[in-house]
C-alpha atoms as a PDB file:
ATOM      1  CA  UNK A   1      10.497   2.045  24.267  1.00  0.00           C
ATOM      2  CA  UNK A   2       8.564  -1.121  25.152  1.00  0.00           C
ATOM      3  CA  UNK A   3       7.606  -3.089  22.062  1.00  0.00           C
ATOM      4  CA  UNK A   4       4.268  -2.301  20.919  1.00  0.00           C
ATOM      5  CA  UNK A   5       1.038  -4.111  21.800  1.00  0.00           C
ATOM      6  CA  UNK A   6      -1.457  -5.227  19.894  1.00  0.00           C
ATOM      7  CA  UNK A   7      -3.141  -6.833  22.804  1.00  0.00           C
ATOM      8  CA  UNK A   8      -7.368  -6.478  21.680  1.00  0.00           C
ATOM      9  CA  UNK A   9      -6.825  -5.236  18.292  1.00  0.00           C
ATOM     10  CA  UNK A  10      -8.026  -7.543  15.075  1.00  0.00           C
ATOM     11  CA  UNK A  11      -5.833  -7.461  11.657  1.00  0.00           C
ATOM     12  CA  UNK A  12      -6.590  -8.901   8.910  1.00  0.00           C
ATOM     13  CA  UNK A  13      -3.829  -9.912   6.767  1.00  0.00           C
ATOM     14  CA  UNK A  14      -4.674 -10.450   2.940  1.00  0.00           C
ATOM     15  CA  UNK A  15      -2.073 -12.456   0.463  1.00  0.00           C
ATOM     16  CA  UNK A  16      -0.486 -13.628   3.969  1.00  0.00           C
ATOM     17  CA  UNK A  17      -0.100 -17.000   3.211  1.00  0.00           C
ATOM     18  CA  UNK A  18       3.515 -16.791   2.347  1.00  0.00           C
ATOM     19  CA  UNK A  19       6.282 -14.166   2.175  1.00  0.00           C
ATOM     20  CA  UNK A  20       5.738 -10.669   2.844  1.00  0.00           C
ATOM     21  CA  UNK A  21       2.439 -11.034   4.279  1.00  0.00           C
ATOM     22  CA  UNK A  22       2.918 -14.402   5.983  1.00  0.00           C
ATOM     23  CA  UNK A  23       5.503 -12.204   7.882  1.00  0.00           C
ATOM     24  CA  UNK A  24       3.136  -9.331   8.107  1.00  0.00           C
ATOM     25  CA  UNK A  25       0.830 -11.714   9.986  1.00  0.00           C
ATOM     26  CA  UNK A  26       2.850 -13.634  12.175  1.00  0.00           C
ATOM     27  CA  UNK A  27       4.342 -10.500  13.658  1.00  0.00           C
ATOM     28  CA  UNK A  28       1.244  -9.022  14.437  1.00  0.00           C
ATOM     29  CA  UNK A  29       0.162 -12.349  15.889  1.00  0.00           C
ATOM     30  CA  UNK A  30       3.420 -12.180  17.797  1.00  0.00           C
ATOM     31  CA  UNK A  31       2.331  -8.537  19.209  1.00  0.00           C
ATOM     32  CA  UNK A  32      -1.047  -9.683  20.189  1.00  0.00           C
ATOM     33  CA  UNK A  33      -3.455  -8.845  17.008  1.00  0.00           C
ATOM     34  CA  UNK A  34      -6.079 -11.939  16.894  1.00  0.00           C
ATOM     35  CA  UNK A  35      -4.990 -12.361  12.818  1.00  0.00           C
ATOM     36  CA  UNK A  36      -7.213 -13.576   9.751  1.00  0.00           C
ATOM     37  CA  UNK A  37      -4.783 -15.410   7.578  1.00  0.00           C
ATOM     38  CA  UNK A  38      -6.178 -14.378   4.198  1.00  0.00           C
ATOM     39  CA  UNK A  39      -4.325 -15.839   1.132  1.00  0.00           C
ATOM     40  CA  UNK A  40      -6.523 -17.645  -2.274  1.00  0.00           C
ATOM     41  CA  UNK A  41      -3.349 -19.788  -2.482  1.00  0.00           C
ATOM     42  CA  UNK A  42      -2.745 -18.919  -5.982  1.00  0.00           C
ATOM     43  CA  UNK A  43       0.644 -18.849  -8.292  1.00  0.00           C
ATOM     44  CA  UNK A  44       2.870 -15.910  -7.966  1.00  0.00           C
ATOM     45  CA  UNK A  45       1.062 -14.987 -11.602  1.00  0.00           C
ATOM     46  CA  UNK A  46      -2.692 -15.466 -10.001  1.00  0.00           C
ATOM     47  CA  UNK A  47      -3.550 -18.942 -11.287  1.00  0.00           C
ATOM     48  CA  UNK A  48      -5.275 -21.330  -9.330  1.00  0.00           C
ATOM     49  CA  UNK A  49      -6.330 -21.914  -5.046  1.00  0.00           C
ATOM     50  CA  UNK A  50      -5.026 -23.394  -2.568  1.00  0.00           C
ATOM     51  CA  UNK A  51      -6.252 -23.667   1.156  1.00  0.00           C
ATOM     52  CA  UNK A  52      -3.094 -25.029   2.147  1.00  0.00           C
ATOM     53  CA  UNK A  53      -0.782 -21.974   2.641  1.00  0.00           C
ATOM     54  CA  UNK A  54      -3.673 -19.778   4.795  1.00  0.00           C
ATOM     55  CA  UNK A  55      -3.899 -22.459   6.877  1.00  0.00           C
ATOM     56  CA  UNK A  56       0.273 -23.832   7.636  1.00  0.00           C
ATOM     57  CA  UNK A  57       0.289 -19.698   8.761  1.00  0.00           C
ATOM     58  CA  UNK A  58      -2.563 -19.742  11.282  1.00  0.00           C
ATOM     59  CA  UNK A  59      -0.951 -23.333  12.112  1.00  0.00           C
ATOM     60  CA  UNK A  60       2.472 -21.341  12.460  1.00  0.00           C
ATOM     61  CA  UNK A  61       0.798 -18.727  14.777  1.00  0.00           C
ATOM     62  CA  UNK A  62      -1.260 -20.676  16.886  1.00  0.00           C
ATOM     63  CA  UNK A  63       1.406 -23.478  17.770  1.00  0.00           C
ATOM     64  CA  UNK A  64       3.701 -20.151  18.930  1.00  0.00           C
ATOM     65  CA  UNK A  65       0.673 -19.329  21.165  1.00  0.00           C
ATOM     66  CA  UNK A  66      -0.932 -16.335  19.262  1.00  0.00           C
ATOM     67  CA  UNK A  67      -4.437 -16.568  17.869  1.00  0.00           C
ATOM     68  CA  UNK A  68      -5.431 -16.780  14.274  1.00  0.00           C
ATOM     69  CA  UNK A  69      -7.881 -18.029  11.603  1.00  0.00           C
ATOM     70  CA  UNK A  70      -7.480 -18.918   7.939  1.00  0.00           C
ATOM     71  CA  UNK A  71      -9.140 -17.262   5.290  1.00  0.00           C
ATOM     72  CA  UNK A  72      -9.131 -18.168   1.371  1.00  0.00           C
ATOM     73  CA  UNK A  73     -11.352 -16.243  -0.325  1.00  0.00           C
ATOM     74  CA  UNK A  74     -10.407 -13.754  -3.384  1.00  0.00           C
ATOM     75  CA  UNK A  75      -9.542  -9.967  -2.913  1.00  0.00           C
ATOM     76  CA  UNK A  76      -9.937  -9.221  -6.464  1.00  0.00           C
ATOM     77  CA  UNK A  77     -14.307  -9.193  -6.382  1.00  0.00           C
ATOM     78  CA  UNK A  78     -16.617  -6.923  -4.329  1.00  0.00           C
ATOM     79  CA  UNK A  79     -17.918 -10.361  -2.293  1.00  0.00           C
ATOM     80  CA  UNK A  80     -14.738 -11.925  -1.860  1.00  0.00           C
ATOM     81  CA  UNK A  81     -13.433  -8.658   0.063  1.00  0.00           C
ATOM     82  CA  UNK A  82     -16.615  -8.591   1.843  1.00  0.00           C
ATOM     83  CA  UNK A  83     -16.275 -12.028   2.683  1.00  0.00           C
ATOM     84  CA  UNK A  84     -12.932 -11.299   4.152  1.00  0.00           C
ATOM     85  CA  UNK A  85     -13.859  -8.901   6.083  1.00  0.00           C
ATOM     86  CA  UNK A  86     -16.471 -10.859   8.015  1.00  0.00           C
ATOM     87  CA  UNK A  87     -14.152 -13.414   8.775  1.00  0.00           C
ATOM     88  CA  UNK A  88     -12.983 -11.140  10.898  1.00  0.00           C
ATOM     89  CA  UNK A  89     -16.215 -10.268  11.848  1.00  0.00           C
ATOM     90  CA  UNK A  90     -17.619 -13.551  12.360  1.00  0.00           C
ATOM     91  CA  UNK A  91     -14.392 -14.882  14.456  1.00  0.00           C
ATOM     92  CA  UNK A  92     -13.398 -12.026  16.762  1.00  0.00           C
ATOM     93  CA  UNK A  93     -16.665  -9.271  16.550  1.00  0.00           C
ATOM     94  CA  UNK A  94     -14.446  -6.740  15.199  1.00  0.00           C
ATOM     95  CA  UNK A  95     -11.822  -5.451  12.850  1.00  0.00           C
ATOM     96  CA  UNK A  96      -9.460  -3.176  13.647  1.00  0.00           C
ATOM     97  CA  UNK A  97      -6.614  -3.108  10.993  1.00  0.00           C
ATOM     98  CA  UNK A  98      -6.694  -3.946   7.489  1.00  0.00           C
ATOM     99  CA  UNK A  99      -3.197  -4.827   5.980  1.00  0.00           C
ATOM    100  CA  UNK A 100      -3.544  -5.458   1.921  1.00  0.00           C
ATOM    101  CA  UNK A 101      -0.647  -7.630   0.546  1.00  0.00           C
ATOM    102  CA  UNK A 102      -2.338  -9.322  -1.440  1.00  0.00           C
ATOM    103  CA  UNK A 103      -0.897  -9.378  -5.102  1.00  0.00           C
ATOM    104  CA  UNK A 104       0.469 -10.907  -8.290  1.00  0.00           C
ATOM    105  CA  UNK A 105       3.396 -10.485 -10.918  1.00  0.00           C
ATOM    106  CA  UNK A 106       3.182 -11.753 -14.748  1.00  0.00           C
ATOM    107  CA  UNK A 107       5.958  -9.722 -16.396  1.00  0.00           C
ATOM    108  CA  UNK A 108       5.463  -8.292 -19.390  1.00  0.00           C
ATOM    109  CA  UNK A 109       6.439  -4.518 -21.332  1.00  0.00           C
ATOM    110  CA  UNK A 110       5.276  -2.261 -24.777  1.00  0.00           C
ATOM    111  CA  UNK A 111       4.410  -3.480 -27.097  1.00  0.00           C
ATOM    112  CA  UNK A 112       3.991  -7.535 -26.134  1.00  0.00           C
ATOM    113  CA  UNK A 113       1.867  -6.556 -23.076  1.00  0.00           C
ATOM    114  CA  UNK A 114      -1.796  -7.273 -23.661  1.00  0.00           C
ATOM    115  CA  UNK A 115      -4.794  -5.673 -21.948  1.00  0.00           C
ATOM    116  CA  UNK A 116      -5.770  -9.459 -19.915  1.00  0.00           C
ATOM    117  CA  UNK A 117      -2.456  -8.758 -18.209  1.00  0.00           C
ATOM    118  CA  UNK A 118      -3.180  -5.089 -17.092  1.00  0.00           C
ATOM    119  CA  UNK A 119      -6.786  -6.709 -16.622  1.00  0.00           C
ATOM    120  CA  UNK A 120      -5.618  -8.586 -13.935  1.00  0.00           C
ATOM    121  CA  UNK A 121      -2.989  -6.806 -11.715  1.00  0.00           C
ATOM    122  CA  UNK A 122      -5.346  -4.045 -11.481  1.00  0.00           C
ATOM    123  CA  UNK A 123      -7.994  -6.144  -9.810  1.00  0.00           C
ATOM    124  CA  UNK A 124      -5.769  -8.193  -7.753  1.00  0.00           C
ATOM    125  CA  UNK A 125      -3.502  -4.935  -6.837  1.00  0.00           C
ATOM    126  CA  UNK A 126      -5.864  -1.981  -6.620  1.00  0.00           C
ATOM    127  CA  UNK A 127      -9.678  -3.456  -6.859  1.00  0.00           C
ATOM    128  CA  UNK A 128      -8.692  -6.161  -3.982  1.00  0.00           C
ATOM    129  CA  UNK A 129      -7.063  -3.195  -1.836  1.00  0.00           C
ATOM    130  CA  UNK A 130     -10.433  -1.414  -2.568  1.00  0.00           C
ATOM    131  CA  UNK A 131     -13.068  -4.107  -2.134  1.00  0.00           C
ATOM    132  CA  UNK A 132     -11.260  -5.072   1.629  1.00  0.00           C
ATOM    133  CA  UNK A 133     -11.389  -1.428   2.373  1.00  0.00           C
ATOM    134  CA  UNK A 134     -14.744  -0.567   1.121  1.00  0.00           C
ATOM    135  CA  UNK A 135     -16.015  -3.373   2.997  1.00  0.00           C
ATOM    136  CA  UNK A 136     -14.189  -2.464   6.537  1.00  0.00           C
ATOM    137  CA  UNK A 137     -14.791   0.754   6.572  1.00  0.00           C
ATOM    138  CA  UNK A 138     -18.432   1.050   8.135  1.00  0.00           C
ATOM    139  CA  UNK A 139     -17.002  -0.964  10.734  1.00  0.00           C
ATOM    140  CA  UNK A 140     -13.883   1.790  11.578  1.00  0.00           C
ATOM    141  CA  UNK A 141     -16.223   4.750  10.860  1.00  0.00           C
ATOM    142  CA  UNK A 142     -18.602   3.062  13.602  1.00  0.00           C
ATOM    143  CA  UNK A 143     -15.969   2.295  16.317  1.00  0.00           C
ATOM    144  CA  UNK A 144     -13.947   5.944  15.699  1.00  0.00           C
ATOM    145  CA  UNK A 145     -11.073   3.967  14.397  1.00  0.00           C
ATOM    146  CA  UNK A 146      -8.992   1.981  11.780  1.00  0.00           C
ATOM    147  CA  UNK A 147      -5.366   1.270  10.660  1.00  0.00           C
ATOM    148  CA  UNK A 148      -4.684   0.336   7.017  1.00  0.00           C
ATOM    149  CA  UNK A 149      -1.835  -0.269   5.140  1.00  0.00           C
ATOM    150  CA  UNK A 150      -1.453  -0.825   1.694  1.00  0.00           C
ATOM    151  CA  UNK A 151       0.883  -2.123  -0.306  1.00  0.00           C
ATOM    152  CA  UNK A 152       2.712   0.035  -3.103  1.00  0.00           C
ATOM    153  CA  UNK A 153       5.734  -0.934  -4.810  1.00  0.00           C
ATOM    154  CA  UNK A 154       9.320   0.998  -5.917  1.00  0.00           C
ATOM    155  CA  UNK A 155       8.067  -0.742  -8.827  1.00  0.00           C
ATOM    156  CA  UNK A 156       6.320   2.866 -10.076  1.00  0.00           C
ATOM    157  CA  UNK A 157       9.288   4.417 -10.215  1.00  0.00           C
ATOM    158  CA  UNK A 158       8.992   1.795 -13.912  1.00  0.00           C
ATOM    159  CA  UNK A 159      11.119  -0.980 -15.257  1.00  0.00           C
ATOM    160  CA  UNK A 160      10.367  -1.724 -18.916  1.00  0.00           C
ATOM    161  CA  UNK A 161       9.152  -5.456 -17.967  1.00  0.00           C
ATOM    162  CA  UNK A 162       6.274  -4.398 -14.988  1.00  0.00           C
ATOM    163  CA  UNK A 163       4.165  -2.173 -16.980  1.00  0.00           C
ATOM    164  CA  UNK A 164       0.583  -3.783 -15.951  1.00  0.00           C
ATOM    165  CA  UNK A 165       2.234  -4.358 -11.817  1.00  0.00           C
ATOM    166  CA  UNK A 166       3.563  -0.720 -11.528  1.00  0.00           C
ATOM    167  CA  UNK A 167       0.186   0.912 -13.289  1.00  0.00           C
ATOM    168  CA  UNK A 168      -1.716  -1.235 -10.644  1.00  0.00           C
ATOM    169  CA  UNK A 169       0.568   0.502  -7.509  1.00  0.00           C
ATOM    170  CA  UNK A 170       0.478   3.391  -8.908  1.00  0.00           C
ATOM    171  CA  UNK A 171      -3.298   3.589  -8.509  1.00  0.00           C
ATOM    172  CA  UNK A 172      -2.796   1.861  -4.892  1.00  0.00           C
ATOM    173  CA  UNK A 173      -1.294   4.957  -3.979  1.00  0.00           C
ATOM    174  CA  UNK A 174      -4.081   7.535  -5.284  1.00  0.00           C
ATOM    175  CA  UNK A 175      -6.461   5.444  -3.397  1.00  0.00           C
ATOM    176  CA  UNK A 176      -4.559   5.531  -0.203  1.00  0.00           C
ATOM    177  CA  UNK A 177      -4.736   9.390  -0.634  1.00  0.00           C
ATOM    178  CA  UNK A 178      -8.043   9.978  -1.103  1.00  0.00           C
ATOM    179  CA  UNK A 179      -8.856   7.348   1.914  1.00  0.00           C
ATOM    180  CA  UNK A 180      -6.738   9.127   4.031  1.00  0.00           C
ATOM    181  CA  UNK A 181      -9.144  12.253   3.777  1.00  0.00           C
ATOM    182  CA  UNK A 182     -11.937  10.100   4.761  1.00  0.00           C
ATOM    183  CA  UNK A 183     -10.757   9.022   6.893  1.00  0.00           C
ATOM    184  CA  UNK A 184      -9.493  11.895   9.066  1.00  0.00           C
ATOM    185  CA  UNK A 185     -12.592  12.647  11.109  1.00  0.00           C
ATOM    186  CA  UNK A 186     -13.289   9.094  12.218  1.00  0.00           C
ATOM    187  CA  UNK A 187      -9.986   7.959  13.755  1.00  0.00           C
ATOM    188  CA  UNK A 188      -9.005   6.284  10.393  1.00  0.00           C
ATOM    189  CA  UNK A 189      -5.259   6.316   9.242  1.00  0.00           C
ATOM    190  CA  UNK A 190      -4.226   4.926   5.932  1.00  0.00           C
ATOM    191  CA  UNK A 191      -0.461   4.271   4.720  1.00  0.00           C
ATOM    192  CA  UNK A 192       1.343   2.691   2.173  1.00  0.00           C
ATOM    193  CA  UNK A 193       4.983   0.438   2.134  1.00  0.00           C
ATOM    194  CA  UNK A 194       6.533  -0.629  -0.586  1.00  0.00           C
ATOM    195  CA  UNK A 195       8.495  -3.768   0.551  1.00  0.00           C
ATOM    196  CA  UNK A 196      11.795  -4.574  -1.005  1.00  0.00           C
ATOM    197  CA  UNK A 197      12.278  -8.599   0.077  1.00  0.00           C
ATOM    198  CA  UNK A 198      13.122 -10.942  -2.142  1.00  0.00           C
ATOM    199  CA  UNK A 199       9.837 -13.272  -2.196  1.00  0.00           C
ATOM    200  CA  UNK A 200       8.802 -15.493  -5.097  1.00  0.00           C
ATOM    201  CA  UNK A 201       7.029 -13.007  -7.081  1.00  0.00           C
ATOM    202  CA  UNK A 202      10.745 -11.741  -7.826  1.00  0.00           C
ATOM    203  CA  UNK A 203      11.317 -15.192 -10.103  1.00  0.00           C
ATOM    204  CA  UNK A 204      11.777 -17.892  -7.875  1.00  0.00           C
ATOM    205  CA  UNK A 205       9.020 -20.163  -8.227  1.00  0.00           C
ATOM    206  CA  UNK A 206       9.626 -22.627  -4.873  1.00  0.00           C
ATOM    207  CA  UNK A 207       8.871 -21.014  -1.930  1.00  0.00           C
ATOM    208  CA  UNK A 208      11.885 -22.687   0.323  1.00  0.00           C
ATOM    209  CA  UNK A 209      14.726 -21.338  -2.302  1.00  0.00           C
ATOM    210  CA  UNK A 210      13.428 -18.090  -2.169  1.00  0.00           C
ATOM    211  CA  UNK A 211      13.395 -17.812   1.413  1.00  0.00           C
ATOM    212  CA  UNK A 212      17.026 -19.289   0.770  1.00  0.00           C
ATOM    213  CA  UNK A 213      17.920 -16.921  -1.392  1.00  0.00           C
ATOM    214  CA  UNK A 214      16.123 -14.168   0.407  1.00  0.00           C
ATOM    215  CA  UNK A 215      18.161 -14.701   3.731  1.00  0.00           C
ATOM    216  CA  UNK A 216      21.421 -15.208   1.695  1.00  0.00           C
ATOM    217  CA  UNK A 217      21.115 -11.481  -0.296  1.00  0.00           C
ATOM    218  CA  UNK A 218      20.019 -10.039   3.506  1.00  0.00           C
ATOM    219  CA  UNK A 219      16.084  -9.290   2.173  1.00  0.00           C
ATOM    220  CA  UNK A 220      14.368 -11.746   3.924  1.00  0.00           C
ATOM    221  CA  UNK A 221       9.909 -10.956   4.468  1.00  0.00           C
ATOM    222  CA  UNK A 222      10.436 -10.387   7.870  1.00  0.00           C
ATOM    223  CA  UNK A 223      12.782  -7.118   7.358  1.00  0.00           C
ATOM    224  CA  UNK A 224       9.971  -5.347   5.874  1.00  0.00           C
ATOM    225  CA  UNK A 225       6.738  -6.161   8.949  1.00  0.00           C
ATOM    226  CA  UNK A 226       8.507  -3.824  11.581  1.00  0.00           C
ATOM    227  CA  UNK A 227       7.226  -0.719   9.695  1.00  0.00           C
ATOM    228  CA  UNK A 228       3.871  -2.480   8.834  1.00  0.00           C
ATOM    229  CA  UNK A 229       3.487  -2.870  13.061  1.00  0.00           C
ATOM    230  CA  UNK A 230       4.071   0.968  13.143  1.00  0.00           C
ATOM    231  CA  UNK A 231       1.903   1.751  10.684  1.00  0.00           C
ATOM    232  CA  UNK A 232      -0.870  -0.617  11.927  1.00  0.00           C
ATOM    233  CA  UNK A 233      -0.477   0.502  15.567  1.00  0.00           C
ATOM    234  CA  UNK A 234      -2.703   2.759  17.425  1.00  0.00           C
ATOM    235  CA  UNK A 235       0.787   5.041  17.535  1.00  0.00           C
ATOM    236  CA  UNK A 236       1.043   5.947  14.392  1.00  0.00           C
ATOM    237  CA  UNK A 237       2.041   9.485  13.950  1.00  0.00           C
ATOM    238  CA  UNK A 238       1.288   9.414   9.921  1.00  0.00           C
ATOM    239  CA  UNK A 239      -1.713   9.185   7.622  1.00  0.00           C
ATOM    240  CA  UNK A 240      -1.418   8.802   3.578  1.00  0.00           C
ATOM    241  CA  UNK A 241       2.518   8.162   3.856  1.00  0.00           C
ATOM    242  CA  UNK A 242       4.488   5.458   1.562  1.00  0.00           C
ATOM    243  CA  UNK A 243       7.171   3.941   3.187  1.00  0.00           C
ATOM    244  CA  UNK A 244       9.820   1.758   2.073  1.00  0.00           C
ATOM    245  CA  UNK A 245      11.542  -0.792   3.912  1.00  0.00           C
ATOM    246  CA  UNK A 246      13.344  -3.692   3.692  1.00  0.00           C
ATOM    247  CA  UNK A 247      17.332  -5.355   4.364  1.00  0.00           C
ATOM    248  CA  UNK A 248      17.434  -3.239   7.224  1.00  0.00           C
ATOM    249  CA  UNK A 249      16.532   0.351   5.566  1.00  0.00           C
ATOM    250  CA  UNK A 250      13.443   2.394   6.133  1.00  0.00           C
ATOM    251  CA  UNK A 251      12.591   5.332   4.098  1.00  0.00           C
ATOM    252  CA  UNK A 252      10.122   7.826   2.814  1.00  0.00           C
ATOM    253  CA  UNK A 253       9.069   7.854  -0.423  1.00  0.00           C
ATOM    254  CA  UNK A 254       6.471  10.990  -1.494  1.00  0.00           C
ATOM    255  CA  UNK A 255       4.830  12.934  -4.471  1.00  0.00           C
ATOM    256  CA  UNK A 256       6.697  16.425  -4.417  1.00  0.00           C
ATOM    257  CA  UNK A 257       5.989  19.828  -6.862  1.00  0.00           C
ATOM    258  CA  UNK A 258       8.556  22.190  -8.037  1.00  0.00           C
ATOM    259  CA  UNK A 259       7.968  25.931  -7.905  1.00  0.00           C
ATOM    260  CA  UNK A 260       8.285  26.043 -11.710  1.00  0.00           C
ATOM    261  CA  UNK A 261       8.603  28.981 -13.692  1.00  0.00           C
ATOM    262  CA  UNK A 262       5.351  31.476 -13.737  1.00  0.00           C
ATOM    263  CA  UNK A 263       4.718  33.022 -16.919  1.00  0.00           C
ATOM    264  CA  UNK A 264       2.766  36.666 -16.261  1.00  0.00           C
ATOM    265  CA  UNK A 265       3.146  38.574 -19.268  1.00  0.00           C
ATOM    266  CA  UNK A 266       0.248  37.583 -21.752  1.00  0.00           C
ATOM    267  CA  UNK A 267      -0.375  34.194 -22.688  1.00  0.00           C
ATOM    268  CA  UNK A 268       2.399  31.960 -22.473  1.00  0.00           C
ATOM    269  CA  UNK A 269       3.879  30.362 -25.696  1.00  0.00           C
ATOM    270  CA  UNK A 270       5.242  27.429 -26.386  1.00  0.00           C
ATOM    271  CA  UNK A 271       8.752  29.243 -27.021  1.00  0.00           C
ATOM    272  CA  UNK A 272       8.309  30.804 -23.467  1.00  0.00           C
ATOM    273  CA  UNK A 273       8.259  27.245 -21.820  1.00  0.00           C
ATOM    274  CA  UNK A 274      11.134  25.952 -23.832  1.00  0.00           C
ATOM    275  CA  UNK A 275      13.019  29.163 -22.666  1.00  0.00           C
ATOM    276  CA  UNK A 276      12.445  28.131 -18.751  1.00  0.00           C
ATOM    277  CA  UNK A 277      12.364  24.620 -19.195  1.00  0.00           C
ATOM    278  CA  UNK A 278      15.620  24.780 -16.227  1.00  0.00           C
ATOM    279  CA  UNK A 279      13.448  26.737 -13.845  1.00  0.00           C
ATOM    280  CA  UNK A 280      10.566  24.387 -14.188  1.00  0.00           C
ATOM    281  CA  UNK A 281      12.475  21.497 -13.495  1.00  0.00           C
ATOM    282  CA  UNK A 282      15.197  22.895 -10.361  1.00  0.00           C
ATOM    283  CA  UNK A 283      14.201  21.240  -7.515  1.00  0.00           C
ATOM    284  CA  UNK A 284      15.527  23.472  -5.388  1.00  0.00           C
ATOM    285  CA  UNK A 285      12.329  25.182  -3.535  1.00  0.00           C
ATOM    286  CA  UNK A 286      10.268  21.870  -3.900  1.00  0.00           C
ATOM    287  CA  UNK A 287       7.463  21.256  -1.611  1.00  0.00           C
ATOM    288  CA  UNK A 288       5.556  18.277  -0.280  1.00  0.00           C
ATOM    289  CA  UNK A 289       1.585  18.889  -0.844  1.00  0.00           C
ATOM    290  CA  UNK A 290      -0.695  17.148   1.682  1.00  0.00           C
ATOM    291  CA  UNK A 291      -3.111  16.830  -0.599  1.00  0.00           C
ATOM    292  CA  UNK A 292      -4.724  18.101  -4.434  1.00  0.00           C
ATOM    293  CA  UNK A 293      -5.739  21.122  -2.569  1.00  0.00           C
ATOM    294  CA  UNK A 294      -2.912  21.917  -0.739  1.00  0.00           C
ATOM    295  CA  UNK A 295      -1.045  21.620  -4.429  1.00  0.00           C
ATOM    296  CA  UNK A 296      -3.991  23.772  -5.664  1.00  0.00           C
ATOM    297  CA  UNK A 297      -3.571  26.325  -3.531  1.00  0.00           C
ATOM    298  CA  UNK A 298       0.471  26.904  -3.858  1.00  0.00           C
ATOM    299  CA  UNK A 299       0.223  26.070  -7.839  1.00  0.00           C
ATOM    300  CA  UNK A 300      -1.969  28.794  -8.260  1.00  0.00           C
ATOM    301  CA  UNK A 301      -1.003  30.515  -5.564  1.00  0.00           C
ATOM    302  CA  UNK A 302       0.732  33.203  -7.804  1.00  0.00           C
ATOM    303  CA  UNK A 303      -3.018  33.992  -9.534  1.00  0.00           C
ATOM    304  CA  UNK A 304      -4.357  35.463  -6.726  1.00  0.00           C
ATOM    305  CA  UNK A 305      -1.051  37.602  -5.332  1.00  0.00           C
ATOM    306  CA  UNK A 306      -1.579  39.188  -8.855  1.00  0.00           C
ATOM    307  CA  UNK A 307      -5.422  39.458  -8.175  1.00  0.00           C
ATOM    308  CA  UNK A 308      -4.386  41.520  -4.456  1.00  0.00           C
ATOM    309  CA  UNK A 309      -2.186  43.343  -6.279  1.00  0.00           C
ATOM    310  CA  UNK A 310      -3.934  44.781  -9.239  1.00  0.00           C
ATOM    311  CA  UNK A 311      -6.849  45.679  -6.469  1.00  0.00           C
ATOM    312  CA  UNK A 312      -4.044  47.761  -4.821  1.00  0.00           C
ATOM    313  CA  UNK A 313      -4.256  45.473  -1.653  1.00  0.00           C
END
């Protein structure tokens, strides 16, 4: 298969000023995608701006012949997305992918965490990914198309340090799902990846020795943007998927059910759940819902089998 083109198509690129999504950006740019280079220019923890890392990307992009244009302003408030958004706009008349990367780390677990911490990865992590895709939306739902990928983390999966960064990708993903459905009728996909690179959100403050330290451990940014191209490509076979990807792995990550135990005689007790707890965990049998009411249906699928059956159906 040829390598995929990107050759009229407009991506915007949020937190791309370094790392994961000045990879993200440059590959795209590389494909063909006219790029805004969106990145405040913050610390890895959120403090402070800086104009200078949007704008050494679109330098990096344009001096390899592809086409970009730096933006700075902040995901994490409802103009700042808009804003974004009509960079695109403004620059290139169109916008047709939306790749959120944008996102800080400030460690902290139970019971030192405090509630400024959560405060902020949520609107960084899941009110930036929102306000971009609020804000683009009208413009896919008008033009019968849109590619979006947002970015989760293996983070939910917990660590006792990340409580505020996991609960923010956690809620990344529930938005991706519900978009997804939204999206369906108007040529809209939405996806997730959860990156594993070693950037300097993973504790190394200077950019050059984690890029050093990235390419020695084999997790440099760039092994993560081949699945972002997929994802963002008119191609792509999926819609409200997570992928993972990174030192040369790719893999699926989803939200399955298992068939449980069903309890038909009477009210159940709490003696009667004890009594099955193995059947209601076994994973043999488990199933992958497509959505709440796919689940709906096969989690209470049992209710109305009993309902056919006491009608003599």
């Amino acid at each position: 298969m040829s390598e995929l083109s990107f050759e009229g198509r407009v991506a915007v690129v949020t937190g791309a000023g370094r790392g994961i999504g000045r990879a993200h950006a440059r590959l795209l740019a590389e494909l063909g995608a006219k790029v805004v280079v969106n990145d405040l220019g913050g610390s890895a923890d959120g403090e402070g701006a800086d104009a200078g890392p949007a704008q050494k990307v679109v330098d990096e992009i344009t001096a390899a012949g592809g086409t970009a244009v730096a933006d700075t302003h902040d995901v994490s408030t409802e103009e700042g997305g808009r804003a974004i958004v009509d960079t695109a706009l403004n620059a290139y008349g169109r916008i047709d992918v939306l790749v959120n990367n944008a996102g800080i780390i400030k460690w902290g677990g139970l019971p030192d965490v405090d509630l400024a911490n959560l405060e902020r990865h949520l609107a960084v992590h899941l009110l930036g990914s929102f306000t971009t895709l609020r804000a683009a939306w009208p413009h896919f739902v008008e033009q019968g198309y849109g590619r979006v990928v947002l970015t989760t983390s293996a983070g939910v999966f917990g660590l006792d340090n990340n409580l505020s960064y996991a609960a923010a990708k956690g809620g990344v993903i529930g938005l991706a799902r519900s978009a997804k459905l939204a999206g369906e009728p108007h040529g809209i996909k939405v996806n997730l990846v959860a990156p594993a690179a070693l950037t300097r959100m993973g504790g190394i403050d200077d950019e050059e020795a984690a890029e050093a330290a990235a390419q020695q451990a084999g997790m440099p940014s760039e092994a993560v943007s081949p699945i972002v191209a997929v994802l963002a490509h008119e191609s792509c076979p999926v819609s409200g998927e997570i992928y993972a990807a990174g030192a040369g792995r790719f893999a699926r990550f989803f939200i399955g059910s298992t068939e449980g135990y069903v309890h038909r005689d009477g009210p159940a007790t709490a003696a009667d759940v004890l009594r099955n707890w193995d059947a209601i965990n076994d994973e043999k049998g488990y199933y992958v819902p497509s959505d709440l009411m796919a689940w709906s249906g096969a989690f209470l699928g049992h209710q109305f089998t009993s309902h056919d059956e006491e009608s003599g159906r």
